[in-house]
N, C-alpha and C. Protein backbone atom coordinates (compact mmCIF):
# COMPACT_ATOMS: atom_id res chain seq x y z
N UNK A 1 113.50 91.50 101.19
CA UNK A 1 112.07 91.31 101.32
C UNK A 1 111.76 89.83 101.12
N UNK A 2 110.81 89.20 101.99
CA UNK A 2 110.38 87.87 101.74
C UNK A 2 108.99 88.02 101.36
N UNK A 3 108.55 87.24 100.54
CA UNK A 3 106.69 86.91 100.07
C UNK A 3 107.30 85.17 100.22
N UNK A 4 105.22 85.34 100.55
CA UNK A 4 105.34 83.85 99.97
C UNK A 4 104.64 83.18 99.22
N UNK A 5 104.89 82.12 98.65
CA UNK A 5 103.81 81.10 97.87
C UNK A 5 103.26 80.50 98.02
N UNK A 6 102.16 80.26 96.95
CA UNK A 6 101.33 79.53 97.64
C UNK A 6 101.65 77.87 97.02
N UNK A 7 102.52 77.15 98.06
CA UNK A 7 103.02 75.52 97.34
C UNK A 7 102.23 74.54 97.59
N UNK A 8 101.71 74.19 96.06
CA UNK A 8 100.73 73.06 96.14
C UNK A 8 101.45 71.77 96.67
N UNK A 9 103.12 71.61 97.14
CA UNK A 9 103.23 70.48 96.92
C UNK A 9 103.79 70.42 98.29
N UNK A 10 104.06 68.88 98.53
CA UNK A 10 104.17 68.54 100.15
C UNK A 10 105.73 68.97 100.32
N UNK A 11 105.90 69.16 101.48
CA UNK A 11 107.42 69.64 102.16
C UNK A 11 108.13 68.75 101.86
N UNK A 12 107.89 67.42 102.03
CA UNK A 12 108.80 66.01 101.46
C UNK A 12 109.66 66.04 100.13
N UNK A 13 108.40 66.65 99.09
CA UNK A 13 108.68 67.00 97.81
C UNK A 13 109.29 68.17 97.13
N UNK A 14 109.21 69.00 98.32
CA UNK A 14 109.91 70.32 98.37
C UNK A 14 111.33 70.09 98.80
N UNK A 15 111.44 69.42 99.77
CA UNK A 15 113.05 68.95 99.87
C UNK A 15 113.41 68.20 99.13
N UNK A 16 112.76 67.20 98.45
CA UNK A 16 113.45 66.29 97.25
C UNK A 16 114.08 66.70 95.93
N UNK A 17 113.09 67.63 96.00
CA UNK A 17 113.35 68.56 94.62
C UNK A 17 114.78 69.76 95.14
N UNK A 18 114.24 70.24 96.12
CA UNK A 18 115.90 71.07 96.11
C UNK A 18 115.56 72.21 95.46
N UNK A 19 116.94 72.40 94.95
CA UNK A 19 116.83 73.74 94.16
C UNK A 19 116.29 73.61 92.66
N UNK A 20 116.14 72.44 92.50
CA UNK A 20 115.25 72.29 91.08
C UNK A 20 113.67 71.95 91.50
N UNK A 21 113.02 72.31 92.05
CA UNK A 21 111.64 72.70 92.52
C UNK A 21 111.02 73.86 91.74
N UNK A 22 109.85 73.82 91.26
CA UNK A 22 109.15 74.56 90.01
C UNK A 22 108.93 75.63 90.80
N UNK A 23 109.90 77.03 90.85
CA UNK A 23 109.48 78.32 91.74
C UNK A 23 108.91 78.99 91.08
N UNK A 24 108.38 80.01 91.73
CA UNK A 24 107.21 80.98 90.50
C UNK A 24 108.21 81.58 90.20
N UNK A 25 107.54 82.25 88.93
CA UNK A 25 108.07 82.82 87.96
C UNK A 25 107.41 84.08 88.04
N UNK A 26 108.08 85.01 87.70
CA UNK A 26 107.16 86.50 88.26
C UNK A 26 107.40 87.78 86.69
N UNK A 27 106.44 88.39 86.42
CA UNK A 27 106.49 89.48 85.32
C UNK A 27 106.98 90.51 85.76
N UNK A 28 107.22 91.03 86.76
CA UNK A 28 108.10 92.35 86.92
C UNK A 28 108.21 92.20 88.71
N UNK A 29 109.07 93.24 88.63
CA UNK A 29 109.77 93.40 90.49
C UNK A 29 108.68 93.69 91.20
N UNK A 30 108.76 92.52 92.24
CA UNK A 30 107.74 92.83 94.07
C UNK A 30 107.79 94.43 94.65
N UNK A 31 109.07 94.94 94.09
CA UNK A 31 109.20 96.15 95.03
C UNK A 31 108.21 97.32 94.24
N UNK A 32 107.19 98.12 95.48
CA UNK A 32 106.61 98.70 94.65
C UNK A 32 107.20 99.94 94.08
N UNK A 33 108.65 100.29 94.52
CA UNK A 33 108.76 101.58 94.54
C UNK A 33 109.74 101.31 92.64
N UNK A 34 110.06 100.23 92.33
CA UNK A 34 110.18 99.81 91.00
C UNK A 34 109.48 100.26 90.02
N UNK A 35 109.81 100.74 89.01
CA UNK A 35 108.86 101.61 88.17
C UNK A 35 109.08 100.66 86.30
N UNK A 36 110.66 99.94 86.74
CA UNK A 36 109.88 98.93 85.65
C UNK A 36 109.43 97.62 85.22
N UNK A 37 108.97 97.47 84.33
CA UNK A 37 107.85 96.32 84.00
C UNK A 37 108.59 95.35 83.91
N UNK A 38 109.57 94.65 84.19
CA UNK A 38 110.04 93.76 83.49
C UNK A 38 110.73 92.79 84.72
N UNK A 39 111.00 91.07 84.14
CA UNK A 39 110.83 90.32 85.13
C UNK A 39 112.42 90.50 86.18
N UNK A 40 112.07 90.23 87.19
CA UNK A 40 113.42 89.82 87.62
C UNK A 40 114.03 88.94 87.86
N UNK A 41 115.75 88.90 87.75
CA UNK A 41 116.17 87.74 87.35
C UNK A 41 116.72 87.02 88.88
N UNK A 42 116.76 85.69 88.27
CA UNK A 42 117.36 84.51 89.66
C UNK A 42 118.55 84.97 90.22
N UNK A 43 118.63 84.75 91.59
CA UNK A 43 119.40 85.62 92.36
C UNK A 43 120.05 84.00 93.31
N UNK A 44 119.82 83.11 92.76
CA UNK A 44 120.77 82.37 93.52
C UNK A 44 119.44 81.45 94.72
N UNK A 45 120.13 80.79 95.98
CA UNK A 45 119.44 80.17 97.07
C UNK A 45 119.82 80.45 98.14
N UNK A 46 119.10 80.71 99.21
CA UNK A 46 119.69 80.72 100.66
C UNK A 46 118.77 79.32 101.26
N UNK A 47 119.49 78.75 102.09
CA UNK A 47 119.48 77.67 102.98
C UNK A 47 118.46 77.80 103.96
N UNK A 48 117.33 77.46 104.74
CA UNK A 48 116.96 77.22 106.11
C UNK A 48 116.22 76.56 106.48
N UNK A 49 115.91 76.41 108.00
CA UNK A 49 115.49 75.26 108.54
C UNK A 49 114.19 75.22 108.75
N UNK A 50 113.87 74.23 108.37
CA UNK A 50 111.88 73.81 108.50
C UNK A 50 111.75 72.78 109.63
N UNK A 51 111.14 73.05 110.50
CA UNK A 51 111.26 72.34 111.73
C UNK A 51 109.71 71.26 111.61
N UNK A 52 108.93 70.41 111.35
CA UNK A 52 108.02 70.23 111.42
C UNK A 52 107.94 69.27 112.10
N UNK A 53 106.35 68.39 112.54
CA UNK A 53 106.12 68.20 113.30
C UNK A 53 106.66 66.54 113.86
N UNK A 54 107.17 66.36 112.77
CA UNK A 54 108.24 64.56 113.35
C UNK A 54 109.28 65.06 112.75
N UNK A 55 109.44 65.73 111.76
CA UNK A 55 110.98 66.23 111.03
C UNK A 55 111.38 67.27 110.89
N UNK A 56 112.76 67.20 110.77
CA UNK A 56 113.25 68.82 110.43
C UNK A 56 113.84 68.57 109.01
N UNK A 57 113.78 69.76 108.00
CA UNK A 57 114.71 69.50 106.97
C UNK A 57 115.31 70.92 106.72
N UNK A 58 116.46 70.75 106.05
CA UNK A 58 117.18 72.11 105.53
C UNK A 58 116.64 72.41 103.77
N UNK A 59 115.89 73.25 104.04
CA UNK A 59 114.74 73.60 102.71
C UNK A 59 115.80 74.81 101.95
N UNK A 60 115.87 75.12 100.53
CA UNK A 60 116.56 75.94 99.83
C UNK A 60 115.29 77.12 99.72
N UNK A 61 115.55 78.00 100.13
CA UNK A 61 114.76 78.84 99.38
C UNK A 61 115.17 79.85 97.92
N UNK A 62 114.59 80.39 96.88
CA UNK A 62 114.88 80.79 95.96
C UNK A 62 115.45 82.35 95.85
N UNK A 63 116.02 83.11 95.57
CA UNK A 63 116.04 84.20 95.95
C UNK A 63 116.19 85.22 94.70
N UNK A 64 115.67 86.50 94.20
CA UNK A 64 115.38 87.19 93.01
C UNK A 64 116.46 88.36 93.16
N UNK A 65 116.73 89.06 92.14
CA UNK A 65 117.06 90.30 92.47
C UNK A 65 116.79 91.17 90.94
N UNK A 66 116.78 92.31 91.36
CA UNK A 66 115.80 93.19 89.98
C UNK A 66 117.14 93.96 89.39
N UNK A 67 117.33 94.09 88.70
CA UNK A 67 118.69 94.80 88.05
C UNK A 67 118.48 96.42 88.21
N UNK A 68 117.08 96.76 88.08
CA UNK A 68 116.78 98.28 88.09
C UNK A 68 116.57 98.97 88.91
N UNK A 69 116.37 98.17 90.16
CA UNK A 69 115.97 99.28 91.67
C UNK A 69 117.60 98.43 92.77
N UNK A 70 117.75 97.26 91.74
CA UNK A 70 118.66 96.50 92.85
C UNK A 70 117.99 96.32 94.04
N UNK A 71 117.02 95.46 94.03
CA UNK A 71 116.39 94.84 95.44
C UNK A 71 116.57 93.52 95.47
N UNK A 72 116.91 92.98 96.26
CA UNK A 72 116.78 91.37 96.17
C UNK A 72 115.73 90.90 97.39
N UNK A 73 114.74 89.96 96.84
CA UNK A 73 113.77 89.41 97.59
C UNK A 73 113.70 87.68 97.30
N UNK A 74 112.97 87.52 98.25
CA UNK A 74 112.96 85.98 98.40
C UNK A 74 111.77 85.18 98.60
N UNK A 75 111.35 84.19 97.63
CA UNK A 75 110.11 83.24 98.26
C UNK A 75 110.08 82.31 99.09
N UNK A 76 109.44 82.27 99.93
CA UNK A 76 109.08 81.02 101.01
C UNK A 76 107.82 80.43 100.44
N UNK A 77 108.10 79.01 101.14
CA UNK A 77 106.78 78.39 100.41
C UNK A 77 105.55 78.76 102.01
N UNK A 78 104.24 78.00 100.90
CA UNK A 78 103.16 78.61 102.22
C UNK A 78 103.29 77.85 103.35
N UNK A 79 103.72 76.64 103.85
CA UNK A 79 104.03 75.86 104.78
C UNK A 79 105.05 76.09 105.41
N UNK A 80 105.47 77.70 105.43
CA UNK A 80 106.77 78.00 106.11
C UNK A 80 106.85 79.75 106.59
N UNK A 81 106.62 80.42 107.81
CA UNK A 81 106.28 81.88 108.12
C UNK A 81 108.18 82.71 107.80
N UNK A 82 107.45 83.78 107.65
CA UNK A 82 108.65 84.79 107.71
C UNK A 82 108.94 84.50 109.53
N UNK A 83 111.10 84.58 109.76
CA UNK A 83 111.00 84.64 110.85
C UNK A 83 110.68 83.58 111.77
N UNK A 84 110.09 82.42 111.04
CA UNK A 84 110.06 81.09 112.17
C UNK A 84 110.51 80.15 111.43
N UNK A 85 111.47 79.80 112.04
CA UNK A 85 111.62 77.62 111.97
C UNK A 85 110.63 76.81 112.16
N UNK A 86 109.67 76.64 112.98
CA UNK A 86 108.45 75.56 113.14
C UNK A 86 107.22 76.27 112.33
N UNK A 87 106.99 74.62 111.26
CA UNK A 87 106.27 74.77 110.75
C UNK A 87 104.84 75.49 110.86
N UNK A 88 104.11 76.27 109.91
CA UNK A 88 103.31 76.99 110.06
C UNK A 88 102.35 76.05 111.42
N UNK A 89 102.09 75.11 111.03
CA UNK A 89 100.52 74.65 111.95
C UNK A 89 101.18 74.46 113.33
N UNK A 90 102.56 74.32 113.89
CA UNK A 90 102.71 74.82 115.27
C UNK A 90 102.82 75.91 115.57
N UNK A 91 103.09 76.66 114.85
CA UNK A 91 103.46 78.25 115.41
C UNK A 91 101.46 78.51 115.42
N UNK A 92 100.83 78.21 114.48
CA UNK A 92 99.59 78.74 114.28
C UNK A 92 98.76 78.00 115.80
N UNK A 93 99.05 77.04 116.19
CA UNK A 93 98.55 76.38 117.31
C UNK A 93 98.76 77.13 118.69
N UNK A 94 100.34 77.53 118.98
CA UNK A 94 101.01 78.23 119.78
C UNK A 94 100.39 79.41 119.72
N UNK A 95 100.22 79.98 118.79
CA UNK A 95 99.42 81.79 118.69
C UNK A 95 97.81 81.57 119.34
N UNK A 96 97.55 80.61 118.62
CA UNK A 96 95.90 80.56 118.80
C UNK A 96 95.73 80.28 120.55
N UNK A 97 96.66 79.05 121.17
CA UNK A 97 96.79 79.02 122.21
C UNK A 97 96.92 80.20 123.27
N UNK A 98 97.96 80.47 122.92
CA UNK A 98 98.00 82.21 123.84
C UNK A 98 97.12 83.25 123.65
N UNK A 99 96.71 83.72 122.29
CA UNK A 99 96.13 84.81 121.87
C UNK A 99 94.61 84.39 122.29
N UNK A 100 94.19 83.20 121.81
CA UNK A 100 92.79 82.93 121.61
C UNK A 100 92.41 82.11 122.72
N UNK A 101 92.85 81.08 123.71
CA UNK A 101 92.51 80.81 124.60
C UNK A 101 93.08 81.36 125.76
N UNK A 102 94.14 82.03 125.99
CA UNK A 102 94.67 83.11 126.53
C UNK A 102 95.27 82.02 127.80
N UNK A 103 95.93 80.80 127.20
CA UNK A 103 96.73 79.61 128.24
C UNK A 103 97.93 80.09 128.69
N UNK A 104 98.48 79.61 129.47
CA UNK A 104 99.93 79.84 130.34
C UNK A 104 101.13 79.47 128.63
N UNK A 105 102.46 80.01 129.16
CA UNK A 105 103.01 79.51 128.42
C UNK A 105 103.41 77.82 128.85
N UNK A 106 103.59 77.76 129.83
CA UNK A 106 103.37 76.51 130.58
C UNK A 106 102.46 75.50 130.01
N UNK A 107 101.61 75.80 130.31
CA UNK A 107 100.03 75.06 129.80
C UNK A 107 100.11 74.77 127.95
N UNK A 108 101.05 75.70 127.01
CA UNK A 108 100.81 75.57 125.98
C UNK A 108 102.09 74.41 125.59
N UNK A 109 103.06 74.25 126.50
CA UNK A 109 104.06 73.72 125.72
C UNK A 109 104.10 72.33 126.06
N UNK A 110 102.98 72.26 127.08
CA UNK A 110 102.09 70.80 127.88
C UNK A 110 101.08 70.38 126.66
N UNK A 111 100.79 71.32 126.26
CA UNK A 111 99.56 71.12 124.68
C UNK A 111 100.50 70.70 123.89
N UNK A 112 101.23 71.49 123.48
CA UNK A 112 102.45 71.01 121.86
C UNK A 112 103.03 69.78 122.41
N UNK A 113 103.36 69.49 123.37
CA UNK A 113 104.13 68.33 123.58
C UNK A 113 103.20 66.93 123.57
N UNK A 114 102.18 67.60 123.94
CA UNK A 114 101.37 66.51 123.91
C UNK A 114 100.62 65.62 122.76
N UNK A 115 100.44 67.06 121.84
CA UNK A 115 99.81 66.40 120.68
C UNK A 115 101.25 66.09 119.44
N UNK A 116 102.17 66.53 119.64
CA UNK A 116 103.50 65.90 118.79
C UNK A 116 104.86 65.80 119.86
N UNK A 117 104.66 64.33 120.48
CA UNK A 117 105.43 63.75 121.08
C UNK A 117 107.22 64.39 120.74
N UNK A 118 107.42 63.57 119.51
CA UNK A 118 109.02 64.06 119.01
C UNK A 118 109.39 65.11 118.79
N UNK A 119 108.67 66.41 118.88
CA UNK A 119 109.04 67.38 118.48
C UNK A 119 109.84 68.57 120.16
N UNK A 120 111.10 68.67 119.72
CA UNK A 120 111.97 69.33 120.50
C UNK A 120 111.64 70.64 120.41
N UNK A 121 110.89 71.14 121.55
CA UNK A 121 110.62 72.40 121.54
C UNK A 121 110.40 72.90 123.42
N UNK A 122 111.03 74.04 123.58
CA UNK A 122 110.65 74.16 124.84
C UNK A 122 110.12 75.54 125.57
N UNK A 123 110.00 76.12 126.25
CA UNK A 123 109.43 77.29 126.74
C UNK A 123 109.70 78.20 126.30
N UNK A 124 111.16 78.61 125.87
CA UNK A 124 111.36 79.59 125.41
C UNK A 124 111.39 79.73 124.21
N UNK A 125 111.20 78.88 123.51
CA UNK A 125 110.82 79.09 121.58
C UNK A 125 109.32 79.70 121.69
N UNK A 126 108.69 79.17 122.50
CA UNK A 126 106.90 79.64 123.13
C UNK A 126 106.88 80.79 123.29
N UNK A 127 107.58 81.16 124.24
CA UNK A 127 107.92 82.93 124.23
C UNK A 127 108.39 83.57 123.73
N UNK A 128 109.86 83.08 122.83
CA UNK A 128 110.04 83.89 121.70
C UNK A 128 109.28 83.79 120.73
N UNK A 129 108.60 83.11 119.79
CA UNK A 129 107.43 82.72 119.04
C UNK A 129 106.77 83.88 119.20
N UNK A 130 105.83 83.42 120.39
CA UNK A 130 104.79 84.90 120.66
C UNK A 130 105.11 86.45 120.97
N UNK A 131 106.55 86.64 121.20
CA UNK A 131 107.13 87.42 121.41
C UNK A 131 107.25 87.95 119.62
N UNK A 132 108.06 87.68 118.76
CA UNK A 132 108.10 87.88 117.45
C UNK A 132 106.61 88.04 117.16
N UNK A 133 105.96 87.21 117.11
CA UNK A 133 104.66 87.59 116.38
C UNK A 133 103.97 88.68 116.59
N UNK A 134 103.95 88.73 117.91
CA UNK A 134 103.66 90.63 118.35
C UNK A 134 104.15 91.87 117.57
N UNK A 135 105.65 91.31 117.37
CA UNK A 135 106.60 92.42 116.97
C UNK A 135 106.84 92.28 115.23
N UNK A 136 106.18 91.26 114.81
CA UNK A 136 106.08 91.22 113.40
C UNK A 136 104.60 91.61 113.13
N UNK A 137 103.89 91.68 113.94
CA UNK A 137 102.44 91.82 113.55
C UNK A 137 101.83 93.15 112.63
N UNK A 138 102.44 94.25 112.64
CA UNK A 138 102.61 95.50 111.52
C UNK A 138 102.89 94.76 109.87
N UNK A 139 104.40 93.97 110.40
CA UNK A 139 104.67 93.00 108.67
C UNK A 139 103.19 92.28 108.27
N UNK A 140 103.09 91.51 108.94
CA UNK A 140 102.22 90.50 108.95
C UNK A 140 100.85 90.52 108.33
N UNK A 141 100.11 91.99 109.11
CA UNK A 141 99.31 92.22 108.62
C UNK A 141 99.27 92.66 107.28
C-alpha cells in the first residue's frame, strides 16, 4: 500500500536529505483491517524516480511494516503520484489537458514541450499517463 504526505519541504531538500529526511511518524497501522493500536515499525527504503520539470532525481522513499497483520506500506511525498515518474504539476497539466480541455494527445505534448523546454517526454508517456489515470481512478478517488 502507498499513502502520501503531505511534504512541507522542497524536492531539492528531499533529495539532500536522503534517507535521513524527517518521515512521519505514525500511532498505529494504515491497514484498516489491523485491529491493533500500536505504531508500526521502519521497514527499510525503496528507491525511485522523480522526473521534474528541469530535473530528474532518484528520491528514497520510506517504507513501514506492522508486525501484527504483516502489511508493509509506503510514503510518498505530496510532490510525487502513486504510479507516475513526472512530477505531480505535469501529470496534473497532462490530465487537465485531455480531460478538461479535451486536446489531442498531439496538441498536449506541443503544450508540455512548450512550456518546459528540457523536459524529455514524448507521446507515449501522454498516453500511458492518461491511460493509468483512468485505470487508477477507483484508487485515486
Amino acid at each position: 500500500m502507498q499513502f502520501q504526505f503531505q511534504c512541507e519541504s522542497t524536492v531539492e531538500k528531499y533529495v539532500t536529505d536522503g534517507t535521513n529526511f524527517e518521515f512521519p511518524s505514525m500511532k498505529r497501522c494504515k491497514n484498516p483491517k489491523c485491529l491493533i493500536h500500536c505504531p508500526p515499525k521502519k521497514h527499510g527504503f525503496y528507491w525511485r524516480y522523480y522526473i521534474g520539470p528541469r530535473d530528474t532525481y532518484r528520491i528514497a522513499i520510506r517504507r513501514y511494516y506492522c508486525p501484527y497483520c504483516g502489511v508493509t506500506f509506503s510514503f510518498l511525498p505530496s510532490f510525487c503520484f502513486s504510479f507516475f515518474q513526472y512530477c505531480s504539476t505535469i501529470i496534473s497539466e497532462i490530465l487537465e489537458e485531455r480531460f478538461l480541455h479535451r486536446r489531442s494527445f498531439a496538441r498536449i505534448l506541443e503544450t508540455i514541450t512548450q512550456a518546459y523546454p528540457t523536459l524529455d517526454i514524448s507521446l507515449s508517456h501522454i498516453k500511458l499517463y492518461t491511460k493509468r489515470f483512468l485505470i487508477n481512478l477507483p484508487t485515486i478517488e
